[in-house]
N, C-alpha and C. Protein backbone atom coordinates (compact mmCIF):
# COMPACT_ATOMS: atom_id res chain seq x y z
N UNK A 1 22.14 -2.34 -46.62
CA UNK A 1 20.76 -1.90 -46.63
C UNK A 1 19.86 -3.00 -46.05
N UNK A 2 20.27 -4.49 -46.28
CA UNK A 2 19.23 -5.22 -46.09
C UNK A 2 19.29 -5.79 -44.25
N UNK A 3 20.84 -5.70 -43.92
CA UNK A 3 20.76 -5.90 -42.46
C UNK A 3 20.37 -4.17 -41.97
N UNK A 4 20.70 -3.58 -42.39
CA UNK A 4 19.69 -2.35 -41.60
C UNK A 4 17.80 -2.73 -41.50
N UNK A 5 17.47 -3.17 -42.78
CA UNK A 5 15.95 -3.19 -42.32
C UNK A 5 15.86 -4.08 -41.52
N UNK A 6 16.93 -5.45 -41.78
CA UNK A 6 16.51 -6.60 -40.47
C UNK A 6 16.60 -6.10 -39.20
N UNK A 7 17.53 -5.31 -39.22
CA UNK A 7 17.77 -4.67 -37.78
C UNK A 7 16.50 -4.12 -37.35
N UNK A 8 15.85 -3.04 -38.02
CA UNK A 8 14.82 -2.26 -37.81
C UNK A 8 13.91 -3.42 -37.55
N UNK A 9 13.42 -4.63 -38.45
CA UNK A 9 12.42 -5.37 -38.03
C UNK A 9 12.36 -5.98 -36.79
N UNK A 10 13.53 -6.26 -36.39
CA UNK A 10 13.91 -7.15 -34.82
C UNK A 10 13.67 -6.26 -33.59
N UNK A 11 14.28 -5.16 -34.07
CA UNK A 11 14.55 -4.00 -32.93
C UNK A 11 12.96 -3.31 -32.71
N UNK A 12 12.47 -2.93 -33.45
CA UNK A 12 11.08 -2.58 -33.08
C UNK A 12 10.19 -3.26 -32.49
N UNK A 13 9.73 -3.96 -32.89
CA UNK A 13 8.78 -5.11 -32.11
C UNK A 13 9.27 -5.08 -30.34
N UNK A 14 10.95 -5.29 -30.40
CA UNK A 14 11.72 -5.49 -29.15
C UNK A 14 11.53 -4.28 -28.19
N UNK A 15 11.32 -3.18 -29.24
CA UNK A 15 11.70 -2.01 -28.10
C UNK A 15 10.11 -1.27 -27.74
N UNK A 16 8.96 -2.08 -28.63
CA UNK A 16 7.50 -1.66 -28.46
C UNK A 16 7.23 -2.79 -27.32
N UNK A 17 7.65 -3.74 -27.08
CA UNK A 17 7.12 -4.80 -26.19
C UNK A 17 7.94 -4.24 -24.58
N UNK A 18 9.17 -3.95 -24.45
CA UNK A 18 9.90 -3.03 -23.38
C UNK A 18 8.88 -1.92 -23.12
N UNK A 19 8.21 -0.92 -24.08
CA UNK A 19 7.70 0.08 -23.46
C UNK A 19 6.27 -0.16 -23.02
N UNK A 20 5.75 -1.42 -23.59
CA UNK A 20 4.74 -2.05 -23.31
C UNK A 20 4.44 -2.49 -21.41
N UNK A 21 5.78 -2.83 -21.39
CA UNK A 21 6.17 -3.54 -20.03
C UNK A 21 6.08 -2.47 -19.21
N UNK A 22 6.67 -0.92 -19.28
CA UNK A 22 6.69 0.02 -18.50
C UNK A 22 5.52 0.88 -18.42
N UNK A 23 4.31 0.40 -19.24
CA UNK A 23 3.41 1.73 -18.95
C UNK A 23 2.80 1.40 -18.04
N UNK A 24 2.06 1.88 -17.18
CA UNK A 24 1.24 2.11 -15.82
C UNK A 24 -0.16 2.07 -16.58
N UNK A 25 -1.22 1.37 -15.67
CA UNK A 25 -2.36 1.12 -16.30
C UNK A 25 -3.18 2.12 -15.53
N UNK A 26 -2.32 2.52 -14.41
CA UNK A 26 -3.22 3.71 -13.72
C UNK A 26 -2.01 4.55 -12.88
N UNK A 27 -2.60 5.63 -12.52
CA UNK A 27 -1.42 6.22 -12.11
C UNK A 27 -1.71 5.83 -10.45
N UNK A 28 -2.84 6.07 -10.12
CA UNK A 28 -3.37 5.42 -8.56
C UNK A 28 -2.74 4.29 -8.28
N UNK A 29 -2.47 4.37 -6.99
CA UNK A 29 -2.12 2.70 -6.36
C UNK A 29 -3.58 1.93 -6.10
N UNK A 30 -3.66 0.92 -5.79
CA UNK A 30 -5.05 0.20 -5.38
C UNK A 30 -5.29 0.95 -3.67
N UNK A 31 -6.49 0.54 -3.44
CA UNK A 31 -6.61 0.70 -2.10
C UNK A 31 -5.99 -0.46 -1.25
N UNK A 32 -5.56 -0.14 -0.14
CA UNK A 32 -5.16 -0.95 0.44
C UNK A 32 -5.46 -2.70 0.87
N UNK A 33 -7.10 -2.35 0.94
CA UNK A 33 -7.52 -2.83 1.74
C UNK A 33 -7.68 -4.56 0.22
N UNK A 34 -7.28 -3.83 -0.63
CA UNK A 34 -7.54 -4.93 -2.18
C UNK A 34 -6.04 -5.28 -2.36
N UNK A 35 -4.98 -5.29 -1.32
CA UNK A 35 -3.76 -5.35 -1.36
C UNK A 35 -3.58 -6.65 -0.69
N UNK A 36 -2.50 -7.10 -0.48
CA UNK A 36 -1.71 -8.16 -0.37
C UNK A 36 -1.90 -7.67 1.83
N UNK A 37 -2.07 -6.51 1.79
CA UNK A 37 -1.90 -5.70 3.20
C UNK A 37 -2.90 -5.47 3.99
N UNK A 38 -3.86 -6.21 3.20
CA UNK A 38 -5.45 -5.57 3.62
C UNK A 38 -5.92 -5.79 4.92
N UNK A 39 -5.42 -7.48 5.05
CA UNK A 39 -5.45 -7.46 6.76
C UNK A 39 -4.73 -7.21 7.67
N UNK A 40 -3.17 -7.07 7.18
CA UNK A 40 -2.89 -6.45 7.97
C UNK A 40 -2.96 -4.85 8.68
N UNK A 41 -3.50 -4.11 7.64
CA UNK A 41 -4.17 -2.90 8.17
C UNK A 41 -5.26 -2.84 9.03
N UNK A 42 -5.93 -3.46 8.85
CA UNK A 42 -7.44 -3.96 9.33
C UNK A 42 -6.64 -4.02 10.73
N UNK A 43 -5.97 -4.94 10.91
CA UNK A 43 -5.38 -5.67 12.14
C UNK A 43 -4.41 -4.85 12.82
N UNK A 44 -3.91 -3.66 11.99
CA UNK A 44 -3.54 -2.55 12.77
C UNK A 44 -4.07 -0.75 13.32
N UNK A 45 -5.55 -1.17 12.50
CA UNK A 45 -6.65 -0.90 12.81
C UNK A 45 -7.29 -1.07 14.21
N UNK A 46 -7.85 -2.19 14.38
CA UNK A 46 -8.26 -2.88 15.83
C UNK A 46 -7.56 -2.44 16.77
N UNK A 47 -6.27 -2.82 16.15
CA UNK A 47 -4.79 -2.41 17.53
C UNK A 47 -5.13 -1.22 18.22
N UNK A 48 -5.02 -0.11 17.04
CA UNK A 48 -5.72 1.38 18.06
C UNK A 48 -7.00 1.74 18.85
N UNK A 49 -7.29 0.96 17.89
CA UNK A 49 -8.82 1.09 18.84
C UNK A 49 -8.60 0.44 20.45
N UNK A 50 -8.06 -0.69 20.25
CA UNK A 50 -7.72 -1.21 21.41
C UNK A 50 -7.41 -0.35 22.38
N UNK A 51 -5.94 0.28 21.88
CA UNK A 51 -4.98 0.78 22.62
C UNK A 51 -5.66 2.60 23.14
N UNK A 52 -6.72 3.03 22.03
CA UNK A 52 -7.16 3.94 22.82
C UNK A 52 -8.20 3.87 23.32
N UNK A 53 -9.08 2.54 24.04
CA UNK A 53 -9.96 2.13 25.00
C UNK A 53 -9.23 2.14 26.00
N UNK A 54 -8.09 1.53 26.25
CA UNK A 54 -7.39 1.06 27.34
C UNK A 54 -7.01 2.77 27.96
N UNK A 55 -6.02 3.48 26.74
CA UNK A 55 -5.54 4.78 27.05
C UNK A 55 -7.45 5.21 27.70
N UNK A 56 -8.07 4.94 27.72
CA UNK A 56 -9.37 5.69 28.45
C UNK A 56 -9.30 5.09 29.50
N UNK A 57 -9.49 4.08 29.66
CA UNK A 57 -9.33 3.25 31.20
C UNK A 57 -8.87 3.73 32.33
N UNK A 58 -7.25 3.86 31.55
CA UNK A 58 -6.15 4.05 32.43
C UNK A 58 -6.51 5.50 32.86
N UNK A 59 -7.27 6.60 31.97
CA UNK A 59 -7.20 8.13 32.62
C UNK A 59 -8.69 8.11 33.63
N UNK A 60 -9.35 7.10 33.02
CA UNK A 60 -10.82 7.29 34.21
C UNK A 60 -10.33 6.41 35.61
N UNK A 61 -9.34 5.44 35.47
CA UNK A 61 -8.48 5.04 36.71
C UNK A 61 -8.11 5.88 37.79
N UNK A 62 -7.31 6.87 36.51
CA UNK A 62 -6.30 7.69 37.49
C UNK A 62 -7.11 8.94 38.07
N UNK A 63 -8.37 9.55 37.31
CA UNK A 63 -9.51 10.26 38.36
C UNK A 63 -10.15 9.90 39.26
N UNK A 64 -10.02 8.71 39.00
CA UNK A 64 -10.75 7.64 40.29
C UNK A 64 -10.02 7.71 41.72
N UNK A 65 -8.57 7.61 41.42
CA UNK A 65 -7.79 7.78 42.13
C UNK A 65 -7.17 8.46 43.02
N UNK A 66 -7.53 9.48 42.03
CA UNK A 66 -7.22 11.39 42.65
C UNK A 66 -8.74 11.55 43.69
N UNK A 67 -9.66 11.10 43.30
CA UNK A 67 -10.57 11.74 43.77
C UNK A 67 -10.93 10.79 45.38
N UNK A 68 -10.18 9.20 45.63
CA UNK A 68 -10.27 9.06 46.39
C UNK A 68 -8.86 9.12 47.33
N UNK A 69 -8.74 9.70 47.19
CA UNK A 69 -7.33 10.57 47.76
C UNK A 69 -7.24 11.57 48.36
């Protein structure tokens, strides 16, 4: 009887501090941008922008092209 309650006293505390460890304080992730990732999004952000200025370039090029042709 008396190592059963010790048991119970050890084991509880043990198995409330485990479920302690697993609960989620939110079910949401953070936003990114408050992440470890923040610049790198940002920075893959820019990238497109970049890349669809240029993708404009290249098509007002190629009318340019046609039309002196």
């Amino acid at each position: 009887m008396q190592r059963c309650l010790m048991l119970a006293v050890f084991l509880a505390p043990a198995l409330a501090a485990l479920a302690a460890c697993n609960a989620r304080t939110s079910s949401e992730p953070p936003p990114v941008a408050d992440t470890a990732f923040g610049e790198l999004s940002s920075a893959l952000d820019r990238a497109h922008a970049v890349e669809d200025a240029n993708l404009q370039r290249k098509q007002d090029l190629d009318r340019a092209l046609e039309v002196a042709h």
